[in-house]
C-alpha atoms as a PDB file:
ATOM      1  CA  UNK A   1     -25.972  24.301 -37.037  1.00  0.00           C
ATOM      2  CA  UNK A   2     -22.696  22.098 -37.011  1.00  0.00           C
ATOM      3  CA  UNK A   3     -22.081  23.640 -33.650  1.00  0.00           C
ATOM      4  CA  UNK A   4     -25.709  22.446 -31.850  1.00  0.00           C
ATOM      5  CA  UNK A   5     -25.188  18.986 -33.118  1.00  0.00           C
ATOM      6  CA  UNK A   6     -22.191  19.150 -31.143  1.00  0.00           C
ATOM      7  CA  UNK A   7     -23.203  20.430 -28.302  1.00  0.00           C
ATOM      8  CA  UNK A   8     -26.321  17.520 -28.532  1.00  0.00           C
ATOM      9  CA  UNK A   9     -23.681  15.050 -28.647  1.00  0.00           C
ATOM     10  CA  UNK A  10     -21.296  15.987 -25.481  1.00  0.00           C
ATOM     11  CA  UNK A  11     -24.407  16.177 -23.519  1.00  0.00           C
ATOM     12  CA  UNK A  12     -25.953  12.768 -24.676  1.00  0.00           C
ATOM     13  CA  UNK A  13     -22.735  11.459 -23.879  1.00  0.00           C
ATOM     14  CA  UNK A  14     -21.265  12.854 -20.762  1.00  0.00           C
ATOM     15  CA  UNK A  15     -24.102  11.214 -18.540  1.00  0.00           C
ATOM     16  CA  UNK A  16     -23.368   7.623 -20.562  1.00  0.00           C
ATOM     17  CA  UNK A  17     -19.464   7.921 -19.742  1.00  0.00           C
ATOM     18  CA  UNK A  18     -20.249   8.923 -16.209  1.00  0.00           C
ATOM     19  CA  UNK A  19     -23.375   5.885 -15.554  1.00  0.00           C
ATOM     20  CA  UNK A  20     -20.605   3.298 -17.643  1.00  0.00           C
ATOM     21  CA  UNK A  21     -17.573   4.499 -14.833  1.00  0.00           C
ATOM     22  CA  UNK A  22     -20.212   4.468 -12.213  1.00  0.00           C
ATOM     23  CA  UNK A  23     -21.871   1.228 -12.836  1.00  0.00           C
ATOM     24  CA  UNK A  24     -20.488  -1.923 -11.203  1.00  0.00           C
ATOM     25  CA  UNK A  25     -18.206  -4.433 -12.249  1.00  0.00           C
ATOM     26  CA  UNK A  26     -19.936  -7.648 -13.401  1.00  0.00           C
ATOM     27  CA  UNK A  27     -19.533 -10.308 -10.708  1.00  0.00           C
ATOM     28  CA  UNK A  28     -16.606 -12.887 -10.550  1.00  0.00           C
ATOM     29  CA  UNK A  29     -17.214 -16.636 -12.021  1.00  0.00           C
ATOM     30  CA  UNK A  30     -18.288 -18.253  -8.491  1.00  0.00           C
ATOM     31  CA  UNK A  31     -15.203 -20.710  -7.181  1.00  0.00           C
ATOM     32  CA  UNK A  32     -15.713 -24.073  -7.280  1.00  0.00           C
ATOM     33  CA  UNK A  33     -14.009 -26.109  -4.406  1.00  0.00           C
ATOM     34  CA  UNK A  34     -14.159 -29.707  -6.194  1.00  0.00           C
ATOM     35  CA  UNK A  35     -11.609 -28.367  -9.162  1.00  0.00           C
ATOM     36  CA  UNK A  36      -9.433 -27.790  -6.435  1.00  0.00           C
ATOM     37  CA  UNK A  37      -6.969 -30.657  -5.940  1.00  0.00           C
ATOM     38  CA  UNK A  38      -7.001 -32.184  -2.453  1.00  0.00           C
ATOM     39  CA  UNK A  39      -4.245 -33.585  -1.629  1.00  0.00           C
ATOM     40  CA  UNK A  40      -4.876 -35.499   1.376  1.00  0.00           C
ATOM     41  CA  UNK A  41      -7.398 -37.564  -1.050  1.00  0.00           C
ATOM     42  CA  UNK A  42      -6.115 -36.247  -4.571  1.00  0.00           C
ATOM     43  CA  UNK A  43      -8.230 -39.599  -6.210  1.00  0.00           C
ATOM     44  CA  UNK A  44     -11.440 -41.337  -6.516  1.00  0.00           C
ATOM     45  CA  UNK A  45     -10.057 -44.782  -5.769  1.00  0.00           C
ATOM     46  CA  UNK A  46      -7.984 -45.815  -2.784  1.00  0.00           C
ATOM     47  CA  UNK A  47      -6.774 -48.911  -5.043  1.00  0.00           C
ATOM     48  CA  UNK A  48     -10.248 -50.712  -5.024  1.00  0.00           C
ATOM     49  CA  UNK A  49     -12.648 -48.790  -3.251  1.00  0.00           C
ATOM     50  CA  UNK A  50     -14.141 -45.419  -3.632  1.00  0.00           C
ATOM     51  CA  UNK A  51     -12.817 -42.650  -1.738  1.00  0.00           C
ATOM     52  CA  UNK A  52     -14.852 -39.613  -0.606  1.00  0.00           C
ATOM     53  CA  UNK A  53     -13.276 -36.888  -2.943  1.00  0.00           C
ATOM     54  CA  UNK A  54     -16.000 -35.157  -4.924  1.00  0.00           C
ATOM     55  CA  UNK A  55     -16.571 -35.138  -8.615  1.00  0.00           C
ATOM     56  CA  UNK A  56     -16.681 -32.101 -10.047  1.00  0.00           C
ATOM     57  CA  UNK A  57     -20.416 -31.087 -11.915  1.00  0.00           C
ATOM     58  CA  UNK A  58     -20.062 -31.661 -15.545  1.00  0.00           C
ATOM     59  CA  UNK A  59     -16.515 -33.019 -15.532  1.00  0.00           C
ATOM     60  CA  UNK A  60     -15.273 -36.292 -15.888  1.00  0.00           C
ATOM     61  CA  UNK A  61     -12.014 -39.097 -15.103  1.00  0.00           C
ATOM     62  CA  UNK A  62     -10.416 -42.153 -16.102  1.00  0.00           C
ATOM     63  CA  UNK A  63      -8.615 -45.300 -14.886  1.00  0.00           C
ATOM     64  CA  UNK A  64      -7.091 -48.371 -16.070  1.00  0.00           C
ATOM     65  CA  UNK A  65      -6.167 -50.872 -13.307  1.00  0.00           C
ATOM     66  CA  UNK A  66      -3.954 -53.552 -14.508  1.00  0.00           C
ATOM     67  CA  UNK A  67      -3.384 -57.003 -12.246  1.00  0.00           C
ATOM     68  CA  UNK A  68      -0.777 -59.075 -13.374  1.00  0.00           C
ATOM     69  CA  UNK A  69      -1.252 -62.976 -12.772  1.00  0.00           C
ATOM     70  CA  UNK A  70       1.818 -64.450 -12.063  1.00  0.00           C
ATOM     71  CA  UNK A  71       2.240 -64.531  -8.106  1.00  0.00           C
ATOM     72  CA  UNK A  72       5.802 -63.147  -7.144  1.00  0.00           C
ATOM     73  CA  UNK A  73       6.130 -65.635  -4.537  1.00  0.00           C
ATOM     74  CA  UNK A  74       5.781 -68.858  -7.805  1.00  0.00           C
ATOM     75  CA  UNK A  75       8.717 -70.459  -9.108  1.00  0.00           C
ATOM     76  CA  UNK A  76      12.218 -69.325  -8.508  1.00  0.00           C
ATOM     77  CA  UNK A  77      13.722 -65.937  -8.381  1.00  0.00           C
ATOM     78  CA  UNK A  78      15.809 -66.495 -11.609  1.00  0.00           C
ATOM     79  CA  UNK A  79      12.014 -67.639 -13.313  1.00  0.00           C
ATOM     80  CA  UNK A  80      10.872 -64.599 -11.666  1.00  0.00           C
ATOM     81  CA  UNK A  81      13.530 -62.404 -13.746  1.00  0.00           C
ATOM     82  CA  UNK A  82      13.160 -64.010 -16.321  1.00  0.00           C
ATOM     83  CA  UNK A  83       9.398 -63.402 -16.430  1.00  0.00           C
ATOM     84  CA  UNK A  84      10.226 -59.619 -15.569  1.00  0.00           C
ATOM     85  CA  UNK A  85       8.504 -60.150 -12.290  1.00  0.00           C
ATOM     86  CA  UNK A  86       5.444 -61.396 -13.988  1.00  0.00           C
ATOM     87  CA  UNK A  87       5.112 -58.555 -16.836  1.00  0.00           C
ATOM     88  CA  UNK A  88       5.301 -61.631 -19.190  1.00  0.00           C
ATOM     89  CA  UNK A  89       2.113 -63.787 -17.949  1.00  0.00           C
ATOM     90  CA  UNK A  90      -1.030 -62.418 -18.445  1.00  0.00           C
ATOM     91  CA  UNK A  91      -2.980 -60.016 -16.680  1.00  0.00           C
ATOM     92  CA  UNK A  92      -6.633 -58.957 -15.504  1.00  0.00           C
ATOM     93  CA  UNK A  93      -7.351 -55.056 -17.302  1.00  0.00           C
ATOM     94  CA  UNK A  94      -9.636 -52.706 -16.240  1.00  0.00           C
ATOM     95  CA  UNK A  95     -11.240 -49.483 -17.892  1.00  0.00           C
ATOM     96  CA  UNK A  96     -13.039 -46.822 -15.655  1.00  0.00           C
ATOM     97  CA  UNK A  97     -14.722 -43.694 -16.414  1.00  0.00           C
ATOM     98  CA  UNK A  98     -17.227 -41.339 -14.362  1.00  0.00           C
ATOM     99  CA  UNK A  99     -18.553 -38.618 -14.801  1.00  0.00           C
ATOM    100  CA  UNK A 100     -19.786 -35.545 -12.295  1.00  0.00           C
ATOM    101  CA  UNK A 101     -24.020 -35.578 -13.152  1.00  0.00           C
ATOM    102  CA  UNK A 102     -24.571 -32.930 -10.408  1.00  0.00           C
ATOM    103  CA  UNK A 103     -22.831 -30.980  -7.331  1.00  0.00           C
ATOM    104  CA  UNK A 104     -21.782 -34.288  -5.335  1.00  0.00           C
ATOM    105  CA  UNK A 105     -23.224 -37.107  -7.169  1.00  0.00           C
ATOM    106  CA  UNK A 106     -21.103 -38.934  -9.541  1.00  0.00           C
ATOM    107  CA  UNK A 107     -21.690 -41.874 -12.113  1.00  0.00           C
ATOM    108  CA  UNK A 108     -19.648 -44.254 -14.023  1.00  0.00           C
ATOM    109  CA  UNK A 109     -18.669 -47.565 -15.758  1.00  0.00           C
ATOM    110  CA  UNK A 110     -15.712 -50.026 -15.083  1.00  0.00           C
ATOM    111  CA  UNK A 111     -15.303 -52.595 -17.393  1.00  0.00           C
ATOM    112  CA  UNK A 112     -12.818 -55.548 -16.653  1.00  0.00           C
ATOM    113  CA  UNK A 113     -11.624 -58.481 -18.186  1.00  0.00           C
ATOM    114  CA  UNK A 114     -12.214 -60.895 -15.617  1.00  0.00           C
ATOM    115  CA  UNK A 115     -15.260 -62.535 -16.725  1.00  0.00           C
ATOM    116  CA  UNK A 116     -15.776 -59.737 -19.356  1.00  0.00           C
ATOM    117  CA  UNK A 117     -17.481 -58.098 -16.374  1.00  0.00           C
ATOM    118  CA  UNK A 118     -19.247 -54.253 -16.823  1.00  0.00           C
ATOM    119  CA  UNK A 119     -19.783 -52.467 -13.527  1.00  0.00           C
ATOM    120  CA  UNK A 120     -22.243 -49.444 -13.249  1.00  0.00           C
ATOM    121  CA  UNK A 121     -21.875 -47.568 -10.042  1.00  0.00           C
ATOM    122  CA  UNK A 122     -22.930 -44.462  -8.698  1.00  0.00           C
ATOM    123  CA  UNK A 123     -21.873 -42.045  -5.458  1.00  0.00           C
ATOM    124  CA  UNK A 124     -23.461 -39.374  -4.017  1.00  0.00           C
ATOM    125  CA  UNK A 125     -21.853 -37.314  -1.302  1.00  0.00           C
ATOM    126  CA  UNK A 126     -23.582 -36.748   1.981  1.00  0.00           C
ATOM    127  CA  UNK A 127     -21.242 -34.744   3.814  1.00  0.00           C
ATOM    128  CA  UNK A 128     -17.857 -33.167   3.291  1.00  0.00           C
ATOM    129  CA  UNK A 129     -14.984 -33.107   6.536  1.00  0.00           C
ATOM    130  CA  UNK A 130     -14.811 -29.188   7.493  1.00  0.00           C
ATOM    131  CA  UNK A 131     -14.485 -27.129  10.688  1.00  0.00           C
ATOM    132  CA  UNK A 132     -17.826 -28.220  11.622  1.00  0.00           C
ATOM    133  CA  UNK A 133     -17.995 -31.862  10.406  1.00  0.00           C
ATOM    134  CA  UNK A 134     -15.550 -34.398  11.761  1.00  0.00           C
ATOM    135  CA  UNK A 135     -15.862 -36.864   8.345  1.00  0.00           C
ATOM    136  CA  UNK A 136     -16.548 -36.601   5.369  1.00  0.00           C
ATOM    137  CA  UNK A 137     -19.516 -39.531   3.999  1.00  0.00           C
ATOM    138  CA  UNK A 138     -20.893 -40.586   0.867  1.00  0.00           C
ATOM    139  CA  UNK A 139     -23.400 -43.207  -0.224  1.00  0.00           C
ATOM    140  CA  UNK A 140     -21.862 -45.651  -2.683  1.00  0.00           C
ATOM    141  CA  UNK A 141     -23.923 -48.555  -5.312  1.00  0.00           C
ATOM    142  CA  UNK A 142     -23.173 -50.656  -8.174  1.00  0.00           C
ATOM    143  CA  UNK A 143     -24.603 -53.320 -10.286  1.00  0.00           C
ATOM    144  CA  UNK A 144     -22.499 -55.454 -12.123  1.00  0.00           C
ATOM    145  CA  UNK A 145     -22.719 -58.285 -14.643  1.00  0.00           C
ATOM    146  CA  UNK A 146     -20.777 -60.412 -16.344  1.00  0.00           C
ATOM    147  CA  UNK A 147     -20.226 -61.911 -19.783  1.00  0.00           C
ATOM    148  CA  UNK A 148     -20.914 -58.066 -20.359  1.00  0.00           C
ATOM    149  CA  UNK A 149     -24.433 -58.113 -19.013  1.00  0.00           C
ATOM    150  CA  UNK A 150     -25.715 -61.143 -21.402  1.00  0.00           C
ATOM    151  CA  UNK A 151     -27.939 -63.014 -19.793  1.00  0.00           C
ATOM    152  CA  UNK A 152     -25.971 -66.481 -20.746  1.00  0.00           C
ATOM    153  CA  UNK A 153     -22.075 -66.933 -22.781  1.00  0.00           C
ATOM    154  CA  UNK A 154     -21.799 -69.018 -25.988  1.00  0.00           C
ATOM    155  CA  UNK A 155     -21.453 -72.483 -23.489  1.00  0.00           C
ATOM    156  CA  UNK A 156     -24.990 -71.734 -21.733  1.00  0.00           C
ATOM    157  CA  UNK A 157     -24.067 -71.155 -18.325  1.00  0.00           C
ATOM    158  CA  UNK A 158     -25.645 -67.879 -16.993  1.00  0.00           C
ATOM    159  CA  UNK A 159     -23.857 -64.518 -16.009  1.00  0.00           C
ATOM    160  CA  UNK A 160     -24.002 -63.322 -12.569  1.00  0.00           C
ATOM    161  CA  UNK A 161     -25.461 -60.038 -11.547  1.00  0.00           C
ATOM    162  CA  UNK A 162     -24.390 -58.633  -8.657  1.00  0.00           C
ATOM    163  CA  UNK A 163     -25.783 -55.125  -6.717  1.00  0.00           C
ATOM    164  CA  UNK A 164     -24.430 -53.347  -3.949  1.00  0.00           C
ATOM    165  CA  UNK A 165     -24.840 -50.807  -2.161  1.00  0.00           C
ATOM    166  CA  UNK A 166     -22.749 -49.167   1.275  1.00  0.00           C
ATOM    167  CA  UNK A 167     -21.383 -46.014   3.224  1.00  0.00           C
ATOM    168  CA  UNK A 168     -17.734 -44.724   2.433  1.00  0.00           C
ATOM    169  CA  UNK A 169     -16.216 -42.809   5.776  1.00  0.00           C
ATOM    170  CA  UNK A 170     -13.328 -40.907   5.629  1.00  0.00           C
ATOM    171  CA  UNK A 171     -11.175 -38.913   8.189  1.00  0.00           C
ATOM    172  CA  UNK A 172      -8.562 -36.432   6.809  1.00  0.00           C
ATOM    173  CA  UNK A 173      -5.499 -36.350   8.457  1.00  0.00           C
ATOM    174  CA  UNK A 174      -4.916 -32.378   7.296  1.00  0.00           C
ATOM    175  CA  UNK A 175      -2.663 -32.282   4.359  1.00  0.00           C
ATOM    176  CA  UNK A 176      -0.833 -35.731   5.674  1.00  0.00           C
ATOM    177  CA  UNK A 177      -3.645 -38.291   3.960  1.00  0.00           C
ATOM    178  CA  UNK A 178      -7.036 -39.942   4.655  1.00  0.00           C
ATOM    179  CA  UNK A 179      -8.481 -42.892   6.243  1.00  0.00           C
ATOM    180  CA  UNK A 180     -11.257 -44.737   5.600  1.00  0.00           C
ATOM    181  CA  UNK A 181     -13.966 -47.316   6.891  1.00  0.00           C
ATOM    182  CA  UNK A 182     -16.641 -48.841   4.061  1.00  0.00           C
ATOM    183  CA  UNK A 183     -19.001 -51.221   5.069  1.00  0.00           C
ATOM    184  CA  UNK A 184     -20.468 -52.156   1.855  1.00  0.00           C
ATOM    185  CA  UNK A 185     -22.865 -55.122   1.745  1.00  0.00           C
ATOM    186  CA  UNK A 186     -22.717 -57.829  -2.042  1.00  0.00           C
ATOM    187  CA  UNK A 187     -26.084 -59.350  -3.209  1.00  0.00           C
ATOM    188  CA  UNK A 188     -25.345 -62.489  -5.560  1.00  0.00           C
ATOM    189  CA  UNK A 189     -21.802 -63.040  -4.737  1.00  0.00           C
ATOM    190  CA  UNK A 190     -21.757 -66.430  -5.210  1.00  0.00           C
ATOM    191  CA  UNK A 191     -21.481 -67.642  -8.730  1.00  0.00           C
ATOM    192  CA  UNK A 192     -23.061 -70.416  -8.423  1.00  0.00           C
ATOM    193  CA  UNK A 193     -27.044 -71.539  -8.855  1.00  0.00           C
ATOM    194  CA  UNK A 194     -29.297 -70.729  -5.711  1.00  0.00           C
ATOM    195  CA  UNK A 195     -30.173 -73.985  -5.200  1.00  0.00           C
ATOM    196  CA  UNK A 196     -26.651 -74.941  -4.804  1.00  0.00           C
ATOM    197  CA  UNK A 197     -25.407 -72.135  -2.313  1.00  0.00           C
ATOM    198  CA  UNK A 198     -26.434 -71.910   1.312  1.00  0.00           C
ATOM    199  CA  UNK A 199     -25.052 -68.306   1.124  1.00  0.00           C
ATOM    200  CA  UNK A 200     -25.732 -65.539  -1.596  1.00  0.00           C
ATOM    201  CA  UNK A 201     -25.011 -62.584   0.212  1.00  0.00           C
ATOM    202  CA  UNK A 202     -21.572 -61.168   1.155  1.00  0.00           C
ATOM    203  CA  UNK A 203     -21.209 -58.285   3.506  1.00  0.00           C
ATOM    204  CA  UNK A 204     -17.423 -56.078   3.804  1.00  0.00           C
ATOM    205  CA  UNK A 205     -16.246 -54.499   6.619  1.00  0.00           C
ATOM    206  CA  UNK A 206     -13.702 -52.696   4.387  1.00  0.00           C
ATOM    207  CA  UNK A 207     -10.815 -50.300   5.905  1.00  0.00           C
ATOM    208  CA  UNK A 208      -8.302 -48.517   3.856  1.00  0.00           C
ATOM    209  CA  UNK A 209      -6.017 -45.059   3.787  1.00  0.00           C
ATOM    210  CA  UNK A 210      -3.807 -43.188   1.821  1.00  0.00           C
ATOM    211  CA  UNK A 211      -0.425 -41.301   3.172  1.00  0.00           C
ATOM    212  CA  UNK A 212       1.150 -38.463   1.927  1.00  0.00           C
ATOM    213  CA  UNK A 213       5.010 -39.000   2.460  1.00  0.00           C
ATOM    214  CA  UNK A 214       6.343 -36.397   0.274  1.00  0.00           C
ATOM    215  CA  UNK A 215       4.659 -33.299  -1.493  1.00  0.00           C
ATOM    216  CA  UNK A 216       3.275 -35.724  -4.028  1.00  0.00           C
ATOM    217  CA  UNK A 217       4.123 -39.141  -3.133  1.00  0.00           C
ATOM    218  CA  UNK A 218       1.827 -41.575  -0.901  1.00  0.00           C
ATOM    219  CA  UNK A 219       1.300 -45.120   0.161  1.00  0.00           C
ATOM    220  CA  UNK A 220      -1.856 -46.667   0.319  1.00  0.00           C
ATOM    221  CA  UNK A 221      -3.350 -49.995   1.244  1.00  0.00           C
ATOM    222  CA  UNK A 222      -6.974 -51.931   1.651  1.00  0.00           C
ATOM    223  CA  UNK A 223      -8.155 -54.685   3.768  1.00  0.00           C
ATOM    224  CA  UNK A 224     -11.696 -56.416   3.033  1.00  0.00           C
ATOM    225  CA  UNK A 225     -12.614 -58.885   5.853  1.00  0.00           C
ATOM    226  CA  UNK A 226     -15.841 -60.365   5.043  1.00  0.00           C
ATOM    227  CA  UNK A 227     -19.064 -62.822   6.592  1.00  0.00           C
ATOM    228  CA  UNK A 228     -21.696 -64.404   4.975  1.00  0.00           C
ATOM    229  CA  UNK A 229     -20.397 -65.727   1.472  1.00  0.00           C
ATOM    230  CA  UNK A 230     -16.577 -65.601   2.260  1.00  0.00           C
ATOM    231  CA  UNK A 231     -14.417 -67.627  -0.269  1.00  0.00           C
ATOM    232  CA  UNK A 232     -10.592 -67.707  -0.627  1.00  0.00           C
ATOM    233  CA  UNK A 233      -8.980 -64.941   1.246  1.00  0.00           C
ATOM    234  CA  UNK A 234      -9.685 -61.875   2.618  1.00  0.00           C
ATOM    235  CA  UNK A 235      -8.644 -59.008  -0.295  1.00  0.00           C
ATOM    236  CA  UNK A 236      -5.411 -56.778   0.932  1.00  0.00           C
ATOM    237  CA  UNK A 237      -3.446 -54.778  -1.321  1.00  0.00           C
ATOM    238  CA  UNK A 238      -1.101 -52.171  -0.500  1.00  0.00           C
ATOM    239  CA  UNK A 239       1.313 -50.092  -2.861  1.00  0.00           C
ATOM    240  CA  UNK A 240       2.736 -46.714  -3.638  1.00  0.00           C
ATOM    241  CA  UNK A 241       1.507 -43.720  -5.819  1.00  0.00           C
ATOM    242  CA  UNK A 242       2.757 -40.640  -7.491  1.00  0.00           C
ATOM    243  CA  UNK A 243       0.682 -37.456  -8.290  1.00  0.00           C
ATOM    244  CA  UNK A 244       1.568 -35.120 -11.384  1.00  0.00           C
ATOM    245  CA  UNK A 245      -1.051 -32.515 -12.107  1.00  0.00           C
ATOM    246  CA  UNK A 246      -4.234 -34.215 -12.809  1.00  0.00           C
ATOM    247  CA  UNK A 247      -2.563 -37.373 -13.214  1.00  0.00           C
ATOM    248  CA  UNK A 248      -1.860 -40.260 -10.277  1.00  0.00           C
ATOM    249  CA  UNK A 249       0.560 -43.412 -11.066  1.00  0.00           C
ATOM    250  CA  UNK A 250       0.269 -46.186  -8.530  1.00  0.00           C
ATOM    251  CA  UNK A 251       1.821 -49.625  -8.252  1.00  0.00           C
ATOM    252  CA  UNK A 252       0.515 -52.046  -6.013  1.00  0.00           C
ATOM    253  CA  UNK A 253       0.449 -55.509  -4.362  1.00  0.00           C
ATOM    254  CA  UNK A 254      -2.380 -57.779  -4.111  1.00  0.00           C
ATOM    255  CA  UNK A 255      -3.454 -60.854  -3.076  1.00  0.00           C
ATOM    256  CA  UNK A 256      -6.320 -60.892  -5.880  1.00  0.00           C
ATOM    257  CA  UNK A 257      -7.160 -59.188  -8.860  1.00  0.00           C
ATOM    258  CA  UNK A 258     -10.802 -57.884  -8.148  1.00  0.00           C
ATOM    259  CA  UNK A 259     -11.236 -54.486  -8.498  1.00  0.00           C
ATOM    260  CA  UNK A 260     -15.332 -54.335  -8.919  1.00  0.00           C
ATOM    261  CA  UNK A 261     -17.447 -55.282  -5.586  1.00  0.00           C
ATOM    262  CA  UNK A 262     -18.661 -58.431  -6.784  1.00  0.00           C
ATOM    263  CA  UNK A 263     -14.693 -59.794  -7.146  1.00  0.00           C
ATOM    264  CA  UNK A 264     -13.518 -58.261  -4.151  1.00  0.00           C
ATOM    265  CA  UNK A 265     -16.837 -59.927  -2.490  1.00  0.00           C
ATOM    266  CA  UNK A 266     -15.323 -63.290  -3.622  1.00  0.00           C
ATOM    267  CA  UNK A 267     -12.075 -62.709  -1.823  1.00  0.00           C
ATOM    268  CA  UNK A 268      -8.248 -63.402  -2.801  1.00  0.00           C
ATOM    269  CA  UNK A 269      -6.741 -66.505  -4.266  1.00  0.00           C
ATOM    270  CA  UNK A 270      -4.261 -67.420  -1.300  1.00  0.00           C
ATOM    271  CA  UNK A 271      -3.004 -65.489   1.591  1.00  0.00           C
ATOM    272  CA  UNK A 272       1.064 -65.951   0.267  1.00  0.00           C
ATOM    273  CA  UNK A 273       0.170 -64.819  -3.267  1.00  0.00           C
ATOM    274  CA  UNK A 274       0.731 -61.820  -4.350  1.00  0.00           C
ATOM    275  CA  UNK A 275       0.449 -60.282  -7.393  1.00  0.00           C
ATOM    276  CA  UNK A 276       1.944 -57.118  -9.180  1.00  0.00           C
ATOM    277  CA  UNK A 277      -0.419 -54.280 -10.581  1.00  0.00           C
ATOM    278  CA  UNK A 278      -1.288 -50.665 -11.410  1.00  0.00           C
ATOM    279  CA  UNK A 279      -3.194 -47.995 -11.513  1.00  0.00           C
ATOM    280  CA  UNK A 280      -3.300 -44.732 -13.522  1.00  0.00           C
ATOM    281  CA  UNK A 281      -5.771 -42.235 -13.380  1.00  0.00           C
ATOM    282  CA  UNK A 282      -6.471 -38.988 -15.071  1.00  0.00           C
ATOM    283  CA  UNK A 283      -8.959 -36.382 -13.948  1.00  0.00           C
ATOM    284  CA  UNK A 284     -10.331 -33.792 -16.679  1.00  0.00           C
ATOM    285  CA  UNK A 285     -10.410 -31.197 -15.480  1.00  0.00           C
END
C-alpha cells in the first residue's frame, strides 16, 4: 500500500515540476522614461518658467525660491559686505509643490510671500523632442490670487486674481542643455481697479535656456519682454546651478523678485538692480 501512494505521488508531481520549468517567466515591471533623469532639462523650472521635462505619474517635487531685496548695485561695497551681499535685508520666499496626476499632465501650488500670493497651475505635455519630433511642447495655466485668495485684506482693498494660460517650446541641444520660447499671455495684471487702467491684459514673449557646462553643472537665464500692460522693466535673471541626485541648487540674479506669472507680468523694479536669490529643488522620486 505505502508503495502505490508513492508511486501516486511521483506521477502527480512530475508533470507539475515539468509545466512550473516550462511555464514562462512573469513579465518585467514596464520602464518608465520620466524617472529617468534628463540631463539636458534635469528640472521643472528654468528659474521662473516651466520647462518641458515631464512629471512622473503618481510622483511628486518641491521648490523654495528665495529673492533677496537688497539690490547689489545700492550703497557702497563696504555696506554691501557688511550686509553679506544682501543676506541681511529681507527677502521674497517661495514654496512649490506638484504633483504627476497622469502620464504627462502635472499639477501644483506655489505659494509666495509677495502679497501672500497662492498660485495654482497646471501642465500638460503635448509632445516630447525624439527622432521624429524636432521639440518638445506642453500647454501651461495658472490662476493666482493674492492676500491668499481672500477676496479683500484686513484694510479693504481687494486681491487680484490673475489667470494665464500659454505654450512652453523647447529644443534639446543633446546632452549639452535646452532652449526655450514661452509665449504665455496674463489676464488681470494690473493691480489696479478697471476703471482706472486702460490696460488689463499682459502678454510675454518669454525666451530662456539652460547649459550644461560640466557633468552636472549649468547656467541658465530668462528674458520676459512684454506688450499690453508693461510696467517697470522687462524680467531677466540669469545664474548658475548644481545637480546632485534628485536634488538641483541654483543661485541667481534678477532684476525682480516675481516668480508666479502674474509678478513676472508686472515686470522688474529697474533695469541696474539686481538682486541675489535661489533656488532648490527636490524631485521624489
Amino acid at each position: 500500500m505505502r508503495r502505490f501512494l508513492l508511486a501516486v505521488a511521483l506521477l502527480v508531481s512530475v508533470p507539475a515540476l515539468s509545466f512550473a520549468q516550462q511555464a514562462p517567466a512573469a513579465p518585467p515591471p514596464q520602464d518608465d522614461p520620466d524617472l529617468d533623469t534628463n540631463v539636458a532639462q534635469p528640472d521643472f523650472a528654468i528659474v521662473n518658467l516651466p520647462t518641458t521635462l515631464r512629471m512622473a505619474r503618481f510622483k511628486s517635487a518641491f521648490r523654495v525660491t528665495h529673492r533677496f531685496g537688497r539690490p547689489l548695485g545700492a550703497g557702497s561695497i563696504g555696506s554691501l559686505f557688511d550686509d553679506a551681499f544682501g543676506l541681511d535685508s529681507g527677502a521674497q520666499i517661495g514654496l512649490e509643490y506638484r504633483f504627476g496626476l497622469a502620464r504627462g499632465l502635472q499639477v501644483g501650488i506655489h505659494r509666495t510671500s509677495g502679497g501672500k500670493t497662492i498660485q495654482f497651475f497646471t501642465q500638460y505635455s503635448l509632445m516630447q523632442q525624439g527622432e521624429t519630433r524636432p521639440l518638445g511642447l506642453g500647454i501651461i495655466a495658472s490662476i493666482e490670487g493674492t492676500n491668499n485668495f481672500h477676496d479683500s485684506d484686513d484694510s479693504g482693498v481687494e486681491s487680484i486674481r490673475s489667470p494665464s494660460i500659454g505654450v512652453a517650446i523647447s529644443r534639446e541641444l543633446g546632452r549639452n542643455g535646452t532652449l526655450y520660447f514661452e509665449p504665455i499671455w496674463v489676464n488681470n495684471s494690473n493691480p489696479l481697479p478697471d476703471a482706472l487702467v486702460d490696460e488689463n491684459d499682459t502678454f510675454i514673449a518669454a525666451v530662456g535656456a539652460r547649459l550644461r557646462v560640466r557633468p552636472t553643472i549649468y547656467v541658465v537665464a530668462e528674458f520676459l519682454p512684454r506688450v499690453g500692460f508693461a510696467p517697470g522693466v522687462n524680467h531677466g535673471t540669469f545664474g548658475i546651478e548644481k545637480r546632485a541626485g534628485g536634488h538641483s541648487f541654483q543661485l541667481n540674479f534678477s532684476n525682480g523678485f516675481g516668480t508666479t506669472m502674474g509678478q513676472l507680468a508686472r515686470g522688474g523694479t529697474a533695469s541696474d538692480d539686481w538682486y541675489l536669490g535661489f533656488n532648490i529643488s527636490r524631485k521624489f522620486y
